[in-house]
PDB file of N, CA and C in Angstrom:
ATOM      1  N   UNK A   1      21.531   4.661  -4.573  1.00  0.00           N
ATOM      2  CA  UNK A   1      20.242   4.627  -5.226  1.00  0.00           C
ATOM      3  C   UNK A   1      20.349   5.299  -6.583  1.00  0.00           C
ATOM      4  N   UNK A   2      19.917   4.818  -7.711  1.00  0.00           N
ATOM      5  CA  UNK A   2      19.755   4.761  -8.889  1.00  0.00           C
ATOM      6  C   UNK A   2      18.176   5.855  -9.153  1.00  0.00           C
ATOM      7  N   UNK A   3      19.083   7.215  -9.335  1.00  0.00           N
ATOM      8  CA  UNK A   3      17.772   7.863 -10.179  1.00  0.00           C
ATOM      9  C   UNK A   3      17.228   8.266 -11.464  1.00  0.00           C
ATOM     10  N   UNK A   4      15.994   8.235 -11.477  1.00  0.00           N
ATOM     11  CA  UNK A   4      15.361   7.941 -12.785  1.00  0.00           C
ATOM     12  C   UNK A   4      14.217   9.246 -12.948  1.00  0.00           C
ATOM     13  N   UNK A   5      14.291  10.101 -13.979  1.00  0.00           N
ATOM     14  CA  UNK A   5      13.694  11.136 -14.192  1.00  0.00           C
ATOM     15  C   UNK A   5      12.155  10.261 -14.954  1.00  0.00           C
ATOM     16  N   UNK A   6      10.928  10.784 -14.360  1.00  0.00           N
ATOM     17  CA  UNK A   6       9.567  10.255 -15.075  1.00  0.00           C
ATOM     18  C   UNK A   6       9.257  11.984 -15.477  1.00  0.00           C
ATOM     19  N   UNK A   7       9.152  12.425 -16.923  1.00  0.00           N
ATOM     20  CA  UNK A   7       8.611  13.177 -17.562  1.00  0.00           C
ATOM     21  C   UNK A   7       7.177  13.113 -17.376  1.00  0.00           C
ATOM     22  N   UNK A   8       6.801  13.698 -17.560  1.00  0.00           N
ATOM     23  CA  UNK A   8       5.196  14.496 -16.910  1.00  0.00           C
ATOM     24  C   UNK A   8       4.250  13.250 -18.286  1.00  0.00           C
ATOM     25  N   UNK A   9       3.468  12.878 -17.199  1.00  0.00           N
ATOM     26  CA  UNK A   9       2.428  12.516 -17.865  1.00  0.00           C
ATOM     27  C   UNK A   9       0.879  11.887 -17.211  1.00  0.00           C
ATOM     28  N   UNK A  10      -0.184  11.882 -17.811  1.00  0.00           N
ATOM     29  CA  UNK A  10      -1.128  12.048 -17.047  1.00  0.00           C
ATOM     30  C   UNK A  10      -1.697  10.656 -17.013  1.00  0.00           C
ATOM     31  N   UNK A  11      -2.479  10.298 -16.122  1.00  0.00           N
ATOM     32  CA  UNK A  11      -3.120   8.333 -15.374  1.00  0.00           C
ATOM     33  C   UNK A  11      -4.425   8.465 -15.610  1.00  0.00           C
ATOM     34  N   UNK A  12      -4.683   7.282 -16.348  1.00  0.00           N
ATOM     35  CA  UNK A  12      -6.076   7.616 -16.739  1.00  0.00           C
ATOM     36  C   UNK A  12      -6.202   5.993 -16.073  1.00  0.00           C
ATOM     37  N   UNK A  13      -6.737   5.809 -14.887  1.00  0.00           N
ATOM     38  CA  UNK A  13      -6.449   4.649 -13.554  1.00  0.00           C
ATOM     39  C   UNK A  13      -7.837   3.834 -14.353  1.00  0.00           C
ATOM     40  N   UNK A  14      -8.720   4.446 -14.379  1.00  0.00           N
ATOM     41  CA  UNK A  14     -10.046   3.356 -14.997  1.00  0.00           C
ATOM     42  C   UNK A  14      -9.215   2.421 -16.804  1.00  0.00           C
ATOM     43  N   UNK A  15      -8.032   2.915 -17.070  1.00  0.00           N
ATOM     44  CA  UNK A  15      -7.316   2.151 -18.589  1.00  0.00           C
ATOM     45  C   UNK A  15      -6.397   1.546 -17.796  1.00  0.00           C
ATOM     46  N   UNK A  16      -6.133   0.899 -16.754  1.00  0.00           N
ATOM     47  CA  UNK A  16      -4.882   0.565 -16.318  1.00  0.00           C
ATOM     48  C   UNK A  16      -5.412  -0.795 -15.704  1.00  0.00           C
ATOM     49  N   UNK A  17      -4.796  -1.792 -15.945  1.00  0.00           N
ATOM     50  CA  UNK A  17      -5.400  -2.749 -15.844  1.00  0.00           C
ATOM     51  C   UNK A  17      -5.348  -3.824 -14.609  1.00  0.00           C
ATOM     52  N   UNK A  18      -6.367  -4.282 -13.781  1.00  0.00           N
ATOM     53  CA  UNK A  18      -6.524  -4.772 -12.545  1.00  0.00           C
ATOM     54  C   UNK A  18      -6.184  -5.866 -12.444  1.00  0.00           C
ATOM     55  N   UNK A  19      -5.158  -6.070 -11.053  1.00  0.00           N
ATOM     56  CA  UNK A  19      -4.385  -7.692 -11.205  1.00  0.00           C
ATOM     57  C   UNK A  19      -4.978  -7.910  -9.844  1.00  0.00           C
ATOM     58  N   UNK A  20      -5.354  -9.877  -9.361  1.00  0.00           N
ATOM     59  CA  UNK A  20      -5.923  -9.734  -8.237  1.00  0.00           C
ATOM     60  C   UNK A  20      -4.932 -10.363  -7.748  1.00  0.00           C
ATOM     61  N   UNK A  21      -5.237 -10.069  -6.127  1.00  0.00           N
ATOM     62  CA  UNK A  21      -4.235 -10.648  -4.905  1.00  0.00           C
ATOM     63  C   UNK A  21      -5.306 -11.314  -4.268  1.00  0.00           C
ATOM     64  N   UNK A  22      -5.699 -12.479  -3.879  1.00  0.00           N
ATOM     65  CA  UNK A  22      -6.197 -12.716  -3.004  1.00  0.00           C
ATOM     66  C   UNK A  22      -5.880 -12.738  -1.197  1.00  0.00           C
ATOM     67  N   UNK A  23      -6.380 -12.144  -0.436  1.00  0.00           N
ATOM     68  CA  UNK A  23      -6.104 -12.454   1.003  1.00  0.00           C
ATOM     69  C   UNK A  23      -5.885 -13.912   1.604  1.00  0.00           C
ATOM     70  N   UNK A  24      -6.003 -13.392   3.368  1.00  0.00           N
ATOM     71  CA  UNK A  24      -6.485 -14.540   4.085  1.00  0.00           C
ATOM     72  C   UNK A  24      -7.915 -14.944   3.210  1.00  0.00           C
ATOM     73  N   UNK A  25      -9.023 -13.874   3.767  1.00  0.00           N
ATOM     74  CA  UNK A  25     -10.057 -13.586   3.202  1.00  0.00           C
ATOM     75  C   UNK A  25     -10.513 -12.576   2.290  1.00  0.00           C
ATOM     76  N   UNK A  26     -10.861 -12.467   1.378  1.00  0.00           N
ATOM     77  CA  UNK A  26     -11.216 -11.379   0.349  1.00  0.00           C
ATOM     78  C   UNK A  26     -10.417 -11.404  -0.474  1.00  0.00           C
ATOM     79  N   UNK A  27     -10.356 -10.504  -1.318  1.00  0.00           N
ATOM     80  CA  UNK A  27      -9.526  -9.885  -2.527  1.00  0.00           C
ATOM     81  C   UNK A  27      -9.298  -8.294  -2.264  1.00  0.00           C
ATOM     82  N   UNK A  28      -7.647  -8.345  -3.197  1.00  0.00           N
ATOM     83  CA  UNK A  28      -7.356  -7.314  -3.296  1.00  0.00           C
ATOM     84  C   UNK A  28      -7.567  -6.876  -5.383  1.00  0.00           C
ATOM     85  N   UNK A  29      -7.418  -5.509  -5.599  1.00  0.00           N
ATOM     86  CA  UNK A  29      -7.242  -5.204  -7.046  1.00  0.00           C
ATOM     87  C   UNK A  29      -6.147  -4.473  -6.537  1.00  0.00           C
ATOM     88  N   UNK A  30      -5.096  -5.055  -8.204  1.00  0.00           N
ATOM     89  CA  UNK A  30      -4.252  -3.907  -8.122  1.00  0.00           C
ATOM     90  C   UNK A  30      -3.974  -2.963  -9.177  1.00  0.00           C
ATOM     91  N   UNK A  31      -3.931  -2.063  -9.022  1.00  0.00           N
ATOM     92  CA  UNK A  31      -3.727  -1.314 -10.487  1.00  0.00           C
ATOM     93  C   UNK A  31      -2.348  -0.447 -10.443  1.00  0.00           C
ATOM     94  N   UNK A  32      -1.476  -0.777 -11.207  1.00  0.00           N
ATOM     95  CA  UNK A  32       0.324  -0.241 -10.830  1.00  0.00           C
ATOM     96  C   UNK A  32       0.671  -0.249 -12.403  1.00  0.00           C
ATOM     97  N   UNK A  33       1.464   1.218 -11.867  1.00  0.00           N
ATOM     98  CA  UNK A  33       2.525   1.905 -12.393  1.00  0.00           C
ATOM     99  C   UNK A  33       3.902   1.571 -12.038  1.00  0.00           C
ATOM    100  N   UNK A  34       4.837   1.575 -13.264  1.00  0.00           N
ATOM    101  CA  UNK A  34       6.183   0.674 -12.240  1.00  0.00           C
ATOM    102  C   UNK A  34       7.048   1.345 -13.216  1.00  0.00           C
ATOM    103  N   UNK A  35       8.228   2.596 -12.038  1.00  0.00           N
ATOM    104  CA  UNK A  35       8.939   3.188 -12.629  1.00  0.00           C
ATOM    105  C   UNK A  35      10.167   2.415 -12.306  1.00  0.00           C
ATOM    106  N   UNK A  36      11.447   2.615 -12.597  1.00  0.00           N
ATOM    107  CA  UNK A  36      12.704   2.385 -11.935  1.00  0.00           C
ATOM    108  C   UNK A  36      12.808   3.076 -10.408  1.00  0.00           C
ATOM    109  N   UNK A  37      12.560   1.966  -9.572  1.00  0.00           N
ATOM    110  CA  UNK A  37      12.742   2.428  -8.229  1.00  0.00           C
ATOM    111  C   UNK A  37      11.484   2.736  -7.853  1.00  0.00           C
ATOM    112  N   UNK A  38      10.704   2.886  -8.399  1.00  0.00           N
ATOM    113  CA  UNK A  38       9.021   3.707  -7.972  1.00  0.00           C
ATOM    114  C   UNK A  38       8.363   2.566  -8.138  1.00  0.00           C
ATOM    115  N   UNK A  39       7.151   2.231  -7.273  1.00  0.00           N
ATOM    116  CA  UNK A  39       6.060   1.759  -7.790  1.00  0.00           C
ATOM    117  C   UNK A  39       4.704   2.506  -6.932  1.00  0.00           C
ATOM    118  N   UNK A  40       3.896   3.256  -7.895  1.00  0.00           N
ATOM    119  CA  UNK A  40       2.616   3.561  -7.630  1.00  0.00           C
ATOM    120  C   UNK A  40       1.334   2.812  -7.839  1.00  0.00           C
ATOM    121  N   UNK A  41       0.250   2.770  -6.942  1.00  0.00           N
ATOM    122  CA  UNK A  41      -0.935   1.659  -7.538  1.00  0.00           C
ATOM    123  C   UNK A  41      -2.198   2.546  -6.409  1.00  0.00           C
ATOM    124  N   UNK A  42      -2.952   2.009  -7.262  1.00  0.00           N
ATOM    125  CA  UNK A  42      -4.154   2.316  -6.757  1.00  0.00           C
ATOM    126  C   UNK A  42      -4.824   0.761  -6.388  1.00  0.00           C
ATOM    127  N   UNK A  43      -5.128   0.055  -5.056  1.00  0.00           N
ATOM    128  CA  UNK A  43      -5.369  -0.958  -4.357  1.00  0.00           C
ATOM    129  C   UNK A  43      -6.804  -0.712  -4.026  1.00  0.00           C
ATOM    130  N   UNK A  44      -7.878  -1.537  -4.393  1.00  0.00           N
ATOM    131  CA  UNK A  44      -9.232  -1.834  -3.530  1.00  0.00           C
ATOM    132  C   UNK A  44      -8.841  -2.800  -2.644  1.00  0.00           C
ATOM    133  N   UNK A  45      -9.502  -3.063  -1.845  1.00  0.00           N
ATOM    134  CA  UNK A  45     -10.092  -4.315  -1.116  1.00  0.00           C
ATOM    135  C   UNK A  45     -11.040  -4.626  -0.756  1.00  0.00           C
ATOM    136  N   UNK A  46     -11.945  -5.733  -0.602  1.00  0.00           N
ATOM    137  CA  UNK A  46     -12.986  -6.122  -1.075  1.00  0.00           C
ATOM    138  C   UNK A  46     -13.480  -6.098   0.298  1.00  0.00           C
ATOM    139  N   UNK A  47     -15.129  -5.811   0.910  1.00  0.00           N
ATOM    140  CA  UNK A  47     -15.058  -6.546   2.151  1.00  0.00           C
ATOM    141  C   UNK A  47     -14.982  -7.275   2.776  1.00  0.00           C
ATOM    142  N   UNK A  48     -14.199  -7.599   3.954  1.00  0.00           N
ATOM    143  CA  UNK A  48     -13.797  -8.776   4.665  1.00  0.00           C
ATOM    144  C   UNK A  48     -12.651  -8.991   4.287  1.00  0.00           C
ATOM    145  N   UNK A  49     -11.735  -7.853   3.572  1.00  0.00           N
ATOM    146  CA  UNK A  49     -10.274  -8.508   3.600  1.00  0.00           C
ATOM    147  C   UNK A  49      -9.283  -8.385   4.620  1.00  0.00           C
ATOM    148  N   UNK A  50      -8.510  -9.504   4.705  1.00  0.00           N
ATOM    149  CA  UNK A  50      -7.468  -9.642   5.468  1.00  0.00           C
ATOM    150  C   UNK A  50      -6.342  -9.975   4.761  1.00  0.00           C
ATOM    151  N   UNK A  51      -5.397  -9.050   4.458  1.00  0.00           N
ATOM    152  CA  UNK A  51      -3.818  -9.596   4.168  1.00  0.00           C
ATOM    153  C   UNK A  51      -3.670 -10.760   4.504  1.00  0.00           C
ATOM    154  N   UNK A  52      -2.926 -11.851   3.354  1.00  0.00           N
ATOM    155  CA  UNK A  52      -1.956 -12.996   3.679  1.00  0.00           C
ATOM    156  C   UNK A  52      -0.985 -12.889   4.462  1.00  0.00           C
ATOM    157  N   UNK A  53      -0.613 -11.772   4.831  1.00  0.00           N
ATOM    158  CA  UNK A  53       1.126 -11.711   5.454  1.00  0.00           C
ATOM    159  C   UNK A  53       1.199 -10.574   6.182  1.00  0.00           C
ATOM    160  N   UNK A  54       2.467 -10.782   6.800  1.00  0.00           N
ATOM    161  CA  UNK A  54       2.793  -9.217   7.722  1.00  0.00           C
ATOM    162  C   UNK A  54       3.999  -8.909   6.727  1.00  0.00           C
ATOM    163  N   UNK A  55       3.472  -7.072   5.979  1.00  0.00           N
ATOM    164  CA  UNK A  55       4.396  -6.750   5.522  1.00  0.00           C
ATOM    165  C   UNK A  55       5.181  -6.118   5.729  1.00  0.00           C
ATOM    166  N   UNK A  56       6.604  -6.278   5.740  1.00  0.00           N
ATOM    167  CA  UNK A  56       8.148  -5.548   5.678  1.00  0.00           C
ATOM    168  C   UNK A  56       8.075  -4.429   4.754  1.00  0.00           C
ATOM    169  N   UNK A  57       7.619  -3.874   3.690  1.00  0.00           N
ATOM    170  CA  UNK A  57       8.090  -3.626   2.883  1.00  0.00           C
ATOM    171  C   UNK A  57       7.489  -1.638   3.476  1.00  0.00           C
ATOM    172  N   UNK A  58       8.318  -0.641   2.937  1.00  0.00           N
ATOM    173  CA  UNK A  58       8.116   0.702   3.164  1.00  0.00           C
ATOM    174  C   UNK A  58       7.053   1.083   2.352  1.00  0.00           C
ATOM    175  N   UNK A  59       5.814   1.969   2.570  1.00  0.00           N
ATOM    176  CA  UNK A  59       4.520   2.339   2.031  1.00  0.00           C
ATOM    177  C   UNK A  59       4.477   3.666   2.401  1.00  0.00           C
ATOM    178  N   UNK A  60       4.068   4.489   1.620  1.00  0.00           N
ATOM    179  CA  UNK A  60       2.969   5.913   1.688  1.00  0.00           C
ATOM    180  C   UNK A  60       1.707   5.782   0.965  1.00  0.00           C
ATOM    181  N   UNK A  61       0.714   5.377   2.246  1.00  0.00           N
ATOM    182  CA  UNK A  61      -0.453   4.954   1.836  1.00  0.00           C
ATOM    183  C   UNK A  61      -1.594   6.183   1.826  1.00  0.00           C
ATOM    184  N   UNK A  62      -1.885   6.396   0.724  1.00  0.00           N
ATOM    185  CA  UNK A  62      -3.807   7.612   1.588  1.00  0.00           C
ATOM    186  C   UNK A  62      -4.719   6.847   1.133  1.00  0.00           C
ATOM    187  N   UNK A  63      -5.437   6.658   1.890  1.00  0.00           N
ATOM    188  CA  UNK A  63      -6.802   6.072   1.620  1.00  0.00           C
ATOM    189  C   UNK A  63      -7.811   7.236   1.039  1.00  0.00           C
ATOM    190  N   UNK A  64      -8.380   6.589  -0.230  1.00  0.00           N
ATOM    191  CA  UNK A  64      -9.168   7.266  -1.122  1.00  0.00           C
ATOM    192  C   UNK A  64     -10.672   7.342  -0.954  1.00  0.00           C
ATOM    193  N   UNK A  65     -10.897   6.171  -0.351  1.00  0.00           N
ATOM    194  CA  UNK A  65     -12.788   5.328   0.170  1.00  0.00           C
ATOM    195  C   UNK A  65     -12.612   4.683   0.955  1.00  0.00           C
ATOM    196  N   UNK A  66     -13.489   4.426   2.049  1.00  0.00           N
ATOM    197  CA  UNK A  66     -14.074   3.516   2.470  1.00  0.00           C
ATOM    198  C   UNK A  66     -12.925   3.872   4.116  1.00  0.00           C
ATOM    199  N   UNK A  67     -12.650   2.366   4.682  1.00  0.00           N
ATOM    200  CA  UNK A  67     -11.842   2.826   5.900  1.00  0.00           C
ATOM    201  C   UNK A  67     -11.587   1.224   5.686  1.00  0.00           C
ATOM    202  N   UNK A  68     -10.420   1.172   6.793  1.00  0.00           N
ATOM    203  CA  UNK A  68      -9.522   0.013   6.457  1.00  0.00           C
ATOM    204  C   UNK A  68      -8.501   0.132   8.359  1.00  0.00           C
ATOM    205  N   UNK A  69      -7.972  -1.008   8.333  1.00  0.00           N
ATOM    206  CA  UNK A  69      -7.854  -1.030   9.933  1.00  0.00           C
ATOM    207  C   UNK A  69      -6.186  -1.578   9.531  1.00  0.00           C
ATOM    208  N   UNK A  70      -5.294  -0.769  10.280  1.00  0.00           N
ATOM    209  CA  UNK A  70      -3.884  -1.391   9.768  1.00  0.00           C
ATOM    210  C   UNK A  70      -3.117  -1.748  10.955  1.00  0.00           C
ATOM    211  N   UNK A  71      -2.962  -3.505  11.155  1.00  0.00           N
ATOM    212  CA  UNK A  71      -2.489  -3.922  12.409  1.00  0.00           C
ATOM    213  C   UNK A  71      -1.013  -4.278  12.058  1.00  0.00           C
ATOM    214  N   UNK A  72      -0.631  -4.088  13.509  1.00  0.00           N
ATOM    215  CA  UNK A  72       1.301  -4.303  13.146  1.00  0.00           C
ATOM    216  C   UNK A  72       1.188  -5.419  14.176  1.00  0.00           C
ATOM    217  N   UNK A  73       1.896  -6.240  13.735  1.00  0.00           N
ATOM    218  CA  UNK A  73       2.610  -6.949  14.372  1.00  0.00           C
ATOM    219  C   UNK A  73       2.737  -7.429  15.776  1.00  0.00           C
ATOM    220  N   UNK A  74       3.005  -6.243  16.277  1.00  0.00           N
ATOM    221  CA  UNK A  74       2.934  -5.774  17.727  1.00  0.00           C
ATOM    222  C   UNK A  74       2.018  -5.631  18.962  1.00  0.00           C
ATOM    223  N   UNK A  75       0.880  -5.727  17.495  1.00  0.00           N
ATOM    224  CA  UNK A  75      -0.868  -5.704  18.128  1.00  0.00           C
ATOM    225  C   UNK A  75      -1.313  -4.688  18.458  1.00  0.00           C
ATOM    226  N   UNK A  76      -0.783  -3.578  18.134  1.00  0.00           N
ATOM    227  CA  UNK A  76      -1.396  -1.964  17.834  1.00  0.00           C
ATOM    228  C   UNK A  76      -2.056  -2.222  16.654  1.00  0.00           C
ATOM    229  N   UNK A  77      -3.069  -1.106  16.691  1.00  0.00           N
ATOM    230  CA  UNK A  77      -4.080  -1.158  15.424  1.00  0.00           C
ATOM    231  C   UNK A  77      -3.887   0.592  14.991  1.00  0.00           C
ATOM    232  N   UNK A  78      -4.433   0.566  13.581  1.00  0.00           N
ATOM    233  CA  UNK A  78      -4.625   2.094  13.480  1.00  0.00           C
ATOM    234  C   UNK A  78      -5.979   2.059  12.327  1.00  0.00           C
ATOM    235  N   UNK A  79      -6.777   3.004  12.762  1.00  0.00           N
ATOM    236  CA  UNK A  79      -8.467   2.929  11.515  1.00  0.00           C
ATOM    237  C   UNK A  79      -7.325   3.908  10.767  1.00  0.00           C
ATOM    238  N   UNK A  80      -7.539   3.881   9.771  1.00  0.00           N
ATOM    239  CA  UNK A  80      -7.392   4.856   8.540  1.00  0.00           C
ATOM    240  C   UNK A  80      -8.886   4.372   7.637  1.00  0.00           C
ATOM    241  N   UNK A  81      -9.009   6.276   7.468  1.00  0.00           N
ATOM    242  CA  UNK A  81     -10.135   6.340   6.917  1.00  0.00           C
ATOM    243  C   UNK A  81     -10.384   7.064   5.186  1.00  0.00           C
ATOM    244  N   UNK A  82     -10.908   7.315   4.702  1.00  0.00           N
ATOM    245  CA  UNK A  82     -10.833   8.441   3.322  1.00  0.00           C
ATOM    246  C   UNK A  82     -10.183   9.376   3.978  1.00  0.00           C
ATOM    247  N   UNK A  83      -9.144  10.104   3.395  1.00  0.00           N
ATOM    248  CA  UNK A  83      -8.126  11.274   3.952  1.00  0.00           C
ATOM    249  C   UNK A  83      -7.443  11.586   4.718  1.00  0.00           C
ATOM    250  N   UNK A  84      -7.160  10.187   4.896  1.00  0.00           N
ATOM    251  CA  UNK A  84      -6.062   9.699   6.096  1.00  0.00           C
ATOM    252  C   UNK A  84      -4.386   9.557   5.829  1.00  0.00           C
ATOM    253  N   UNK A  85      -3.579   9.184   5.673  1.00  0.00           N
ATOM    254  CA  UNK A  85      -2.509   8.775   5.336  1.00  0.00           C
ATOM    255  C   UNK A  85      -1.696   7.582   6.519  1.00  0.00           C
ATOM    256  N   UNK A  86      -0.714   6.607   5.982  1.00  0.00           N
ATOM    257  CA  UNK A  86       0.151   6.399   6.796  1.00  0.00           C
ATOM    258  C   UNK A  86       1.130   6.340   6.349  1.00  0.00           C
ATOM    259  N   UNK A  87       2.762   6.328   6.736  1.00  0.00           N
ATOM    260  CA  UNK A  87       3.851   6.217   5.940  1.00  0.00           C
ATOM    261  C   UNK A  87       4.819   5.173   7.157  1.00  0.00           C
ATOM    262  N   UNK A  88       5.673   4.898   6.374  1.00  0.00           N
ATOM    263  CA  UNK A  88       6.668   3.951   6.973  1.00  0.00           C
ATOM    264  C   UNK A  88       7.582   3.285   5.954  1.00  0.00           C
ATOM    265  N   UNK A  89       9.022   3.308   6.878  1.00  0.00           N
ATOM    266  CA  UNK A  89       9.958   2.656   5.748  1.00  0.00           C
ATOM    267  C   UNK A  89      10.280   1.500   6.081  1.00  0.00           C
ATOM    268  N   UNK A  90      10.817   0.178   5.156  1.00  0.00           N
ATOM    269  CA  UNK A  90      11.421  -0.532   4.588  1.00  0.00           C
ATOM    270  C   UNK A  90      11.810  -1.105   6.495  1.00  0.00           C
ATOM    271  N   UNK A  91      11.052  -2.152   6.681  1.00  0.00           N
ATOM    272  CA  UNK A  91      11.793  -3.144   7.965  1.00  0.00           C
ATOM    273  C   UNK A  91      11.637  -2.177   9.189  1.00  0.00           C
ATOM    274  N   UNK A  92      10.835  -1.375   9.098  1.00  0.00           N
ATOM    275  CA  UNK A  92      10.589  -1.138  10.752  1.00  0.00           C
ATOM    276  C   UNK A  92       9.184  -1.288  11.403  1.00  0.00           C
ATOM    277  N   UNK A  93       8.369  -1.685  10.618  1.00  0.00           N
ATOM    278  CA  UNK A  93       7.276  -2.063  11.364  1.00  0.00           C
ATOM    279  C   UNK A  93       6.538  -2.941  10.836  1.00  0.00           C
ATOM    280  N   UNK A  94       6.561  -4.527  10.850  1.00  0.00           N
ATOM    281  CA  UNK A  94       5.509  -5.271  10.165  1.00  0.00           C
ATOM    282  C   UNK A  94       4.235  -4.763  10.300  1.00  0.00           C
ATOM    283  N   UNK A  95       3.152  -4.529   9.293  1.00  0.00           N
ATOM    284  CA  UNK A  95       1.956  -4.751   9.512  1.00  0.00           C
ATOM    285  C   UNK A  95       1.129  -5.373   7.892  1.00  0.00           C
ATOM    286  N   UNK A  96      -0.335  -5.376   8.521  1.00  0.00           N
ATOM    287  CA  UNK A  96      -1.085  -5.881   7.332  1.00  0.00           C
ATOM    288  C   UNK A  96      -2.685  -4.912   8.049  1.00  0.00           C
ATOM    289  N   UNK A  97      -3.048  -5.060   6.286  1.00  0.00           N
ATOM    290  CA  UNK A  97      -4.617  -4.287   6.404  1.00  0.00           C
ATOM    291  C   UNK A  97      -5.472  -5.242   6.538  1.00  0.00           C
ATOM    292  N   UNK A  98      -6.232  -4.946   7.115  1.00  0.00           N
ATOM    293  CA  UNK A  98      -8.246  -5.414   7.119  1.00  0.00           C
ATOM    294  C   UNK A  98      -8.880  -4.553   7.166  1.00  0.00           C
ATOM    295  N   UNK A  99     -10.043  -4.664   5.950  1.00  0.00           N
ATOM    296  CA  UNK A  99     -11.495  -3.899   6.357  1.00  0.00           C
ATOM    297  C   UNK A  99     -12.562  -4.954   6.425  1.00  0.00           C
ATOM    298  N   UNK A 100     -13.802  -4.109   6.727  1.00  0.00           N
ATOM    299  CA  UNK A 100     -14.616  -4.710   6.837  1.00  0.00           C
ATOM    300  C   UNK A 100     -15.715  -4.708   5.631  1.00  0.00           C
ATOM    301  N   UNK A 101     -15.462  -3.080   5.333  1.00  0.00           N
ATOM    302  CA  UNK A 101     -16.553  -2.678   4.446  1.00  0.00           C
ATOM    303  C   UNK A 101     -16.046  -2.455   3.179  1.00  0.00           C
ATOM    304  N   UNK A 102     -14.561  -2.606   2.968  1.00  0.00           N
ATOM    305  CA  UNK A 102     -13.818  -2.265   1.384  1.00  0.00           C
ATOM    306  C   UNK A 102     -13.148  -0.656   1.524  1.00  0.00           C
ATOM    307  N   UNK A 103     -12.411  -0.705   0.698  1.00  0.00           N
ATOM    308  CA  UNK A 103     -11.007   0.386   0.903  1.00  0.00           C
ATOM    309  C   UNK A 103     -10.347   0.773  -0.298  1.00  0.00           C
ATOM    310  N   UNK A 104     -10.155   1.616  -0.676  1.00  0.00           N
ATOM    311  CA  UNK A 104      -9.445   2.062  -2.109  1.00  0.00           C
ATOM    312  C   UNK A 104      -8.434   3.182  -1.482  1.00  0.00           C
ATOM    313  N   UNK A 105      -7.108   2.604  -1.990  1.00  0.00           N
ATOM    314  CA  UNK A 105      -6.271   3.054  -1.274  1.00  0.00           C
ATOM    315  C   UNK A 105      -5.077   3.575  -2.418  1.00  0.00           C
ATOM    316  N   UNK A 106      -4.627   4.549  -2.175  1.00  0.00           N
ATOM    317  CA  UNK A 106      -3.409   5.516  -3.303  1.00  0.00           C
ATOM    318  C   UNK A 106      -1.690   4.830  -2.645  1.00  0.00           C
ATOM    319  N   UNK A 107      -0.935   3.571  -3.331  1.00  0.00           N
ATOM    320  CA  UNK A 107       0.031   3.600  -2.136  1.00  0.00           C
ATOM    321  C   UNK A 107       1.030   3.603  -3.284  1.00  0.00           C
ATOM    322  N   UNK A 108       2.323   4.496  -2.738  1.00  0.00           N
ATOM    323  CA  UNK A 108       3.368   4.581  -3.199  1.00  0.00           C
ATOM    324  C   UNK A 108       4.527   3.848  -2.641  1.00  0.00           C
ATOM    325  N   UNK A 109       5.499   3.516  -3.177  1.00  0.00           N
ATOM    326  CA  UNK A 109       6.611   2.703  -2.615  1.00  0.00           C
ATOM    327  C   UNK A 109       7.704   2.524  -3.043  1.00  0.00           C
ATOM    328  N   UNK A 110       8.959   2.569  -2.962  1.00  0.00           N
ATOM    329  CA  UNK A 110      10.217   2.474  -4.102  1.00  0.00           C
ATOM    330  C   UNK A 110      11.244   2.040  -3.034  1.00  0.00           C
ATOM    331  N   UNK A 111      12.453   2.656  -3.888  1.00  0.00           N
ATOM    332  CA  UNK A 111      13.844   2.263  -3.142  1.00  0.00           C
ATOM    333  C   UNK A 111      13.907   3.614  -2.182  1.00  0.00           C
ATOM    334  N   UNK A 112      13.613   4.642  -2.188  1.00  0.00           N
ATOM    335  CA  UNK A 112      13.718   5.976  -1.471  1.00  0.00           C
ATOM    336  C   UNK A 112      12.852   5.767  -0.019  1.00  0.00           C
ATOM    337  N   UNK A 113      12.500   4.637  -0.015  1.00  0.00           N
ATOM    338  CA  UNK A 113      12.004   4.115   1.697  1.00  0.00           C
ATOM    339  C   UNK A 113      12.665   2.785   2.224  1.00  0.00           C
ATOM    340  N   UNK A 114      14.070   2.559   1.518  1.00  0.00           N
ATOM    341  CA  UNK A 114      14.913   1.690   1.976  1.00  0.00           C
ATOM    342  C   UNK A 114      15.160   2.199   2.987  1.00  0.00           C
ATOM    343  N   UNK A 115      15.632   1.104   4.076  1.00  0.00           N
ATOM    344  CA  UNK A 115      15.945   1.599   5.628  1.00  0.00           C
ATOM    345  C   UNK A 115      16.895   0.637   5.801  1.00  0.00           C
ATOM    346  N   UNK A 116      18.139   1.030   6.345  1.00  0.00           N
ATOM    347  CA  UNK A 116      19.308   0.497   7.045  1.00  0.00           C
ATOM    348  C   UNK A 116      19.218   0.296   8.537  1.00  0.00           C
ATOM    349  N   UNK A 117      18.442  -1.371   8.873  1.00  0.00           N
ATOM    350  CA  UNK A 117      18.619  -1.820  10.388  1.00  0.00           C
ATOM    351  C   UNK A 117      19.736  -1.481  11.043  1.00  0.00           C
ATOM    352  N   UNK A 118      21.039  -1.029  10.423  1.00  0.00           N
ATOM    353  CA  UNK A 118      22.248  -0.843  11.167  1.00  0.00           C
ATOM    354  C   UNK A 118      22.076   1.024  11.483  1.00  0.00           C
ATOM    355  N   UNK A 119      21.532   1.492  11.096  1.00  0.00           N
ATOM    356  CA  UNK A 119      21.499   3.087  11.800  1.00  0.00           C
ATOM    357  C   UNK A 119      20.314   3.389  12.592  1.00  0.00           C
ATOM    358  N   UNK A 120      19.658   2.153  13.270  1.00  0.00           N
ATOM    359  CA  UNK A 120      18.283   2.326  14.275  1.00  0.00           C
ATOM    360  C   UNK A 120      19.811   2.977  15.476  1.00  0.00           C
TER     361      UNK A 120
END
């Protein structure tokens, strides 16, 4: 892994500009920062969203507003609410979000939550 020093500087998230994802149902906003190896964003979702997909990919999520329901794969559910967190790396647990009522969510993600299926 390839590291990359980010010198101090401060996010002014309302100047950063919102890209949409649409769901199954709803919309997502995204608002991202994209370092080498890092990517930070601040994510709404609209109510009634449902992810397109089950995602692979490693997250450290806190939810900022609202509450949001995060199903894996497996058909376990988890509520995460404002001041919640979840974390997980890279290929060990598909899941995807739904809310009902909308969700603003803090999620971080890079190469430092790569996971090697060969050392389960």
């Amino acid at each position: 892994m390839q590291q990359s020093n980010i010198l101090f500087q401060t996010v002014k998230w309302d100047e950063i500009d919102k890209t949409i994802h649409p769901g199954t149902t709803g919309t997502a906003w995204w608002q991202t920062l994209q370092f080498d190896g890092l990517r930070i964003r601040v994510v709404e979702y609209s109510p009634g969203y449902l992810a397109d997909h089950w995602c692979q990919k490693g997250h450290i999520v806190y939810c900022l507003e609202g509450d949001s329901t995060v199903e894996l794969e497996t058909g376990e559910t988890y509520k995460l609410n404002a001041g919640m967190s979840y974390i997980v790396s890279d290929n060990l647990s598909s899941h995807r979000s739904v809310t009902e009522n909308g969700v603003k969510l803090l999620i971080v993600d890079g190469e430092f939550l790569k996971h090697d299926l060969n050392t389960i």
